[in-house]
Structure formats: C-alpha cells, structure tokens
N, C-alpha and C. Protein backbone atom coordinates (compact mmCIF):
# COMPACT_ATOMS: atom_id res chain seq x y z
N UNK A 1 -23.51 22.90 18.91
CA UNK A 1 -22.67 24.04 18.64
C UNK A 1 -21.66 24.21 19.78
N UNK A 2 -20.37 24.37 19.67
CA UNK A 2 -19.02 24.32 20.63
C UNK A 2 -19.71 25.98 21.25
N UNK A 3 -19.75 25.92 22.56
CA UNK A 3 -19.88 27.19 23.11
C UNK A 3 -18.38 28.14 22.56
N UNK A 4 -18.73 29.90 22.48
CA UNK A 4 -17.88 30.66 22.12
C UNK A 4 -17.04 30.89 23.66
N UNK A 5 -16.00 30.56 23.96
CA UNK A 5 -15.19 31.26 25.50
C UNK A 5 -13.67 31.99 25.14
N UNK A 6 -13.85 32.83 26.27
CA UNK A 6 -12.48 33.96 25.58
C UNK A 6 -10.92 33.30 25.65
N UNK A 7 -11.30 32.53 26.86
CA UNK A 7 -9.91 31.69 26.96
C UNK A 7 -10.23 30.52 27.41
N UNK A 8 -9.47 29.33 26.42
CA UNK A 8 -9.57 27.76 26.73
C UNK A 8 -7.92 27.37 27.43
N UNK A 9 -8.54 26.28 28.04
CA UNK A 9 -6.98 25.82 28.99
C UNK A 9 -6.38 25.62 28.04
N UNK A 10 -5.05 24.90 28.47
CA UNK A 10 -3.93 24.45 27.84
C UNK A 10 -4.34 23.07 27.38
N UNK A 11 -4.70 22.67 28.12
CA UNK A 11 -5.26 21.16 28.08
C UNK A 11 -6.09 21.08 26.51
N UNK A 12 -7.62 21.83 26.70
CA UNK A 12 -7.75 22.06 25.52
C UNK A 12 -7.63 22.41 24.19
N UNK A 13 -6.61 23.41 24.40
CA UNK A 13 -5.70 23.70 23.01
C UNK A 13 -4.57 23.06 22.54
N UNK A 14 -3.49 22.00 23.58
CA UNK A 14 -3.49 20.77 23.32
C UNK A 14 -4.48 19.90 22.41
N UNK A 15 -5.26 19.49 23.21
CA UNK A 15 -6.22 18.43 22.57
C UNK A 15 -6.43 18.49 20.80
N UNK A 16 -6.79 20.13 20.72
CA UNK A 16 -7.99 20.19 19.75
C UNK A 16 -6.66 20.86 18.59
N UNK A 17 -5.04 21.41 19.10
CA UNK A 17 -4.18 21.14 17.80
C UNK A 17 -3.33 20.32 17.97
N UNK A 18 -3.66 18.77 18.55
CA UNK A 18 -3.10 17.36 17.92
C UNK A 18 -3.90 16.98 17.27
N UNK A 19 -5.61 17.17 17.88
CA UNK A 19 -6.66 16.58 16.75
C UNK A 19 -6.66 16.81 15.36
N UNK A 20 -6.03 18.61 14.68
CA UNK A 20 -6.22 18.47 14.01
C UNK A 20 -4.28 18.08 13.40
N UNK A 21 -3.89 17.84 13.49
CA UNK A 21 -2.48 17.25 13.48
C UNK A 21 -2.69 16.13 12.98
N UNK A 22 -3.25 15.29 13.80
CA UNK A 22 -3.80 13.68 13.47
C UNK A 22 -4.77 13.81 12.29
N UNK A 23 -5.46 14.22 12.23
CA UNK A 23 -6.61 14.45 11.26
C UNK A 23 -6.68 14.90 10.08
N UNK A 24 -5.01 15.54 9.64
CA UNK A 24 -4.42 16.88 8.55
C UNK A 24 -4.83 15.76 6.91
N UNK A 25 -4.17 14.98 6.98
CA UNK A 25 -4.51 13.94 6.10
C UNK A 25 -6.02 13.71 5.62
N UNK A 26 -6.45 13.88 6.62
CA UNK A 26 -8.19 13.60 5.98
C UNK A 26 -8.85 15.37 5.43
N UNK A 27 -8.46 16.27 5.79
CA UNK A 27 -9.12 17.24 5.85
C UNK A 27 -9.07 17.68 4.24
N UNK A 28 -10.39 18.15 3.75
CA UNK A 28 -10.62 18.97 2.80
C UNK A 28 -10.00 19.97 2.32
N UNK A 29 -9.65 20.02 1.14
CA UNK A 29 -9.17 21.53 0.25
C UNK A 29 -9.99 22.45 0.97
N UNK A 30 -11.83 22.82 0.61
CA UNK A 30 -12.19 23.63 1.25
C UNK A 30 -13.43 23.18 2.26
N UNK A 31 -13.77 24.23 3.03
CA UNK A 31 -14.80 23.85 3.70
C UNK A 31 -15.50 25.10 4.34
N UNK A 32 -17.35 24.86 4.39
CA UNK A 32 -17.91 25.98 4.61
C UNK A 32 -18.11 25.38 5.90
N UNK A 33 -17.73 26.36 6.75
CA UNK A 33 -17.84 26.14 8.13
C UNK A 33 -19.40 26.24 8.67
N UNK A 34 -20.21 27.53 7.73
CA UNK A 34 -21.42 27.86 8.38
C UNK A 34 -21.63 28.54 6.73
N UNK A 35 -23.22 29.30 7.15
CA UNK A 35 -23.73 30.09 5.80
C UNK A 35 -22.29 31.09 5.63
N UNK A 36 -21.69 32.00 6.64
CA UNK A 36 -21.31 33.01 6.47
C UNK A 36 -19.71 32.67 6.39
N UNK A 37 -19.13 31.79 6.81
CA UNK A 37 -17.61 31.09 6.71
C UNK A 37 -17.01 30.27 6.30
N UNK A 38 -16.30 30.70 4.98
CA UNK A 38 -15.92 28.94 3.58
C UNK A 38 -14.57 29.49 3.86
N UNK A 39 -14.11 28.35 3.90
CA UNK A 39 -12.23 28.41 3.64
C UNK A 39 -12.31 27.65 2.15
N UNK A 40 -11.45 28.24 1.46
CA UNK A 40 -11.44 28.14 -0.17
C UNK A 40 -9.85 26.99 0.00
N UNK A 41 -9.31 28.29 0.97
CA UNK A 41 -7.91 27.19 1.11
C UNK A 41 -7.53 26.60 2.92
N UNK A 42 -8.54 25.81 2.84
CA UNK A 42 -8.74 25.00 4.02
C UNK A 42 -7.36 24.73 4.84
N UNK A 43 -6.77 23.70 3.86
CA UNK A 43 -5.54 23.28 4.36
C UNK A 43 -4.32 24.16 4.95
N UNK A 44 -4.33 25.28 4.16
CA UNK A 44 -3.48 26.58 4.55
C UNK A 44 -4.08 27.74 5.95
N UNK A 45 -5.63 27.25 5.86
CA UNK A 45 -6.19 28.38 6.83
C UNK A 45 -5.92 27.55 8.08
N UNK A 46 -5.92 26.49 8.26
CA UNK A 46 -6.13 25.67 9.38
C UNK A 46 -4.29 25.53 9.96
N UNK A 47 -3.48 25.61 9.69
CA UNK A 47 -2.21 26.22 9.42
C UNK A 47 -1.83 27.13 10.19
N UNK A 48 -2.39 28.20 10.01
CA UNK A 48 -2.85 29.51 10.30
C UNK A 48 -3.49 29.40 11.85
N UNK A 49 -4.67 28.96 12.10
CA UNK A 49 -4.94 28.49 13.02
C UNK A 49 -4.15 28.03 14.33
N UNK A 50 -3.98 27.07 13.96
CA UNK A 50 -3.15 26.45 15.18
C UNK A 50 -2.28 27.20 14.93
N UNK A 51 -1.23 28.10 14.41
CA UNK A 51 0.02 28.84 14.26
C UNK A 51 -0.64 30.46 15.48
N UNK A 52 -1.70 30.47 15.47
CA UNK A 52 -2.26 31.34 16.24
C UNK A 52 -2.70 31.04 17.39
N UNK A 53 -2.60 29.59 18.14
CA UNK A 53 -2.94 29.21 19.20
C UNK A 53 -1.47 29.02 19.59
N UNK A 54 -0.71 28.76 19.03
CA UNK A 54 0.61 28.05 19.46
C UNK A 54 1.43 29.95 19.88
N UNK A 55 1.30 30.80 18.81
CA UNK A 55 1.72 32.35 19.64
C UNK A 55 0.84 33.04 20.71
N UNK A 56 -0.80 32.89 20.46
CA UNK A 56 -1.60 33.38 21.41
C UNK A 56 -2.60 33.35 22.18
N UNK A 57 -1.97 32.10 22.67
CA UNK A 57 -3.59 31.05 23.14
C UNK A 57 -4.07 31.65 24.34
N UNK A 58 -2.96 32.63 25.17
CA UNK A 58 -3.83 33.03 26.31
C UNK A 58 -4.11 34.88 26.33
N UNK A 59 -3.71 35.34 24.85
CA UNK A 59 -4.43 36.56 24.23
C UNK A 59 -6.00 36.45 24.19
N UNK A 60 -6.80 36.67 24.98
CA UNK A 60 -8.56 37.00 24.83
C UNK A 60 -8.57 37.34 23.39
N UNK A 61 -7.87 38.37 22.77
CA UNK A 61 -8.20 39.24 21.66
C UNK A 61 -7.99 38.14 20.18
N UNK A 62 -7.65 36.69 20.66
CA UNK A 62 -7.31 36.17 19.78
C UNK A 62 -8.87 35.16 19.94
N UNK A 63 -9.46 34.90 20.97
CA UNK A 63 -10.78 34.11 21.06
C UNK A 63 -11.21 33.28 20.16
N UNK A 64 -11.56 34.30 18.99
CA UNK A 64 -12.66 34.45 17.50
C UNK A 64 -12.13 33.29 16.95
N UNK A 65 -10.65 33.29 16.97
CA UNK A 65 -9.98 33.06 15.97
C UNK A 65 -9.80 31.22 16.70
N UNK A 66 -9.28 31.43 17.52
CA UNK A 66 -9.23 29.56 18.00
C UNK A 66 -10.27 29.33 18.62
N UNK A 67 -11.49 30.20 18.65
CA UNK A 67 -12.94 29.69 18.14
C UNK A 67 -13.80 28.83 17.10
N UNK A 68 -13.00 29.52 15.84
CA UNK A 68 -12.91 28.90 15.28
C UNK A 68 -12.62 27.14 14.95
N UNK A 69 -11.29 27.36 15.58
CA UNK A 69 -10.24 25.63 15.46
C UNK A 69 -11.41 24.56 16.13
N UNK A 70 -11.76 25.26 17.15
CA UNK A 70 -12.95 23.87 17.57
C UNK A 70 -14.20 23.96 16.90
N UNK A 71 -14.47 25.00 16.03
CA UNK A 71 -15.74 24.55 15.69
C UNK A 71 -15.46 24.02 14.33
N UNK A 72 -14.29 23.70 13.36
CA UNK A 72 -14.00 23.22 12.62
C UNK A 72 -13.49 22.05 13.07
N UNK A 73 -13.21 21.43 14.17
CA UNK A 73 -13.28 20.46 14.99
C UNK A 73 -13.99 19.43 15.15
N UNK A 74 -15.54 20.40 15.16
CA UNK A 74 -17.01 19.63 15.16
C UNK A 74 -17.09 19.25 13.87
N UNK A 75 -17.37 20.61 13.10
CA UNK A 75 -17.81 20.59 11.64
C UNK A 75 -17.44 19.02 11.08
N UNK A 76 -16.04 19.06 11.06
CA UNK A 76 -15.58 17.85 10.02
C UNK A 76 -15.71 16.23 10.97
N UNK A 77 -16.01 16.38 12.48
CA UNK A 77 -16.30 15.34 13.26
C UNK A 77 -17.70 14.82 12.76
N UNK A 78 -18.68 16.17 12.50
CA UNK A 78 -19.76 15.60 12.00
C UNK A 78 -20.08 14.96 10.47
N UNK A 79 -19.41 15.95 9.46
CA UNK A 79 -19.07 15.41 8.21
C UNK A 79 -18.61 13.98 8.36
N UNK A 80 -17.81 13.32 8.96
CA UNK A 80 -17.18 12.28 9.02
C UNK A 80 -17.80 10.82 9.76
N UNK A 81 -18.85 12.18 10.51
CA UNK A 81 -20.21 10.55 11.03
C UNK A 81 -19.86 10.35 12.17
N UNK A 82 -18.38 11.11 13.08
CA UNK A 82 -17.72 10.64 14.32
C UNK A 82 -18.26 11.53 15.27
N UNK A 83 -19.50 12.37 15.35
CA UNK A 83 -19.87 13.09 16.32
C UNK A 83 -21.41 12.92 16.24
C-alpha cells in the first residue's frame, strides 16, 4: 500500500504524471481502486488528476486527491504483473 503524505516532491509528481502519460494507452475505461473507490470513467478521472497536481501539488488540502494518482499507480502496476 503507497503510504498516505500531505505533500510529495516535485520529483515525485513528475515521475508518477509521466507514468501515467506513458501508460494513458493501456489504462482501463473503469477501475475499482479499492472496495469503496470505482472510477466508472477512468480515463476522464485520471485527467482530472494530474490536472490537479499540475494546479496544486504543493496545496496539503489537495493530498487525498494526488493520493490517489499513486495509488492508481500501484493498482494498475499490479493488475499488469509489473509490481
């Protein structure tokens, strides 16, 4: 499980929205992240995502949210057999 932290470097939020940049092509319509979190419209939420790291990556209040981006990071690393 990607630990939850309020603020990731630059470095990391780099990393993890080219990963999914590189990766946009493979990714699922939808995907249940966990019991309690399904993106119905994957491709559009993830969008969203990085569009929220790229305005507020060093907003704390935004955390949850590019908390998310890496643990959908894992999720589909593991789906894919690469983690």
């Amino acid at each position: 499980m990607v630990p939850y932290k309020k603020l990731y470097t630059p470095e990391e939020l780099d990393e993890v929205c080219q990963w999914i940049q590189d990766n946009k092509h493979r990714m699922p319509a939808t995907l249940r992240l966990n019991d309690a979190t399904v993106f119905t419209d994957f491709r559009t939420t993830i969008d969203y995502y990085v569009d929220i790291i790229a305005l507020h990556r060093e907003n704390p209040t935004y955390g949850g949210q590019i908390h998310h981006v890496f643990q959908v990071q894992q999720k589909l690393k593991e789906m894919w057999g690469e983690e």
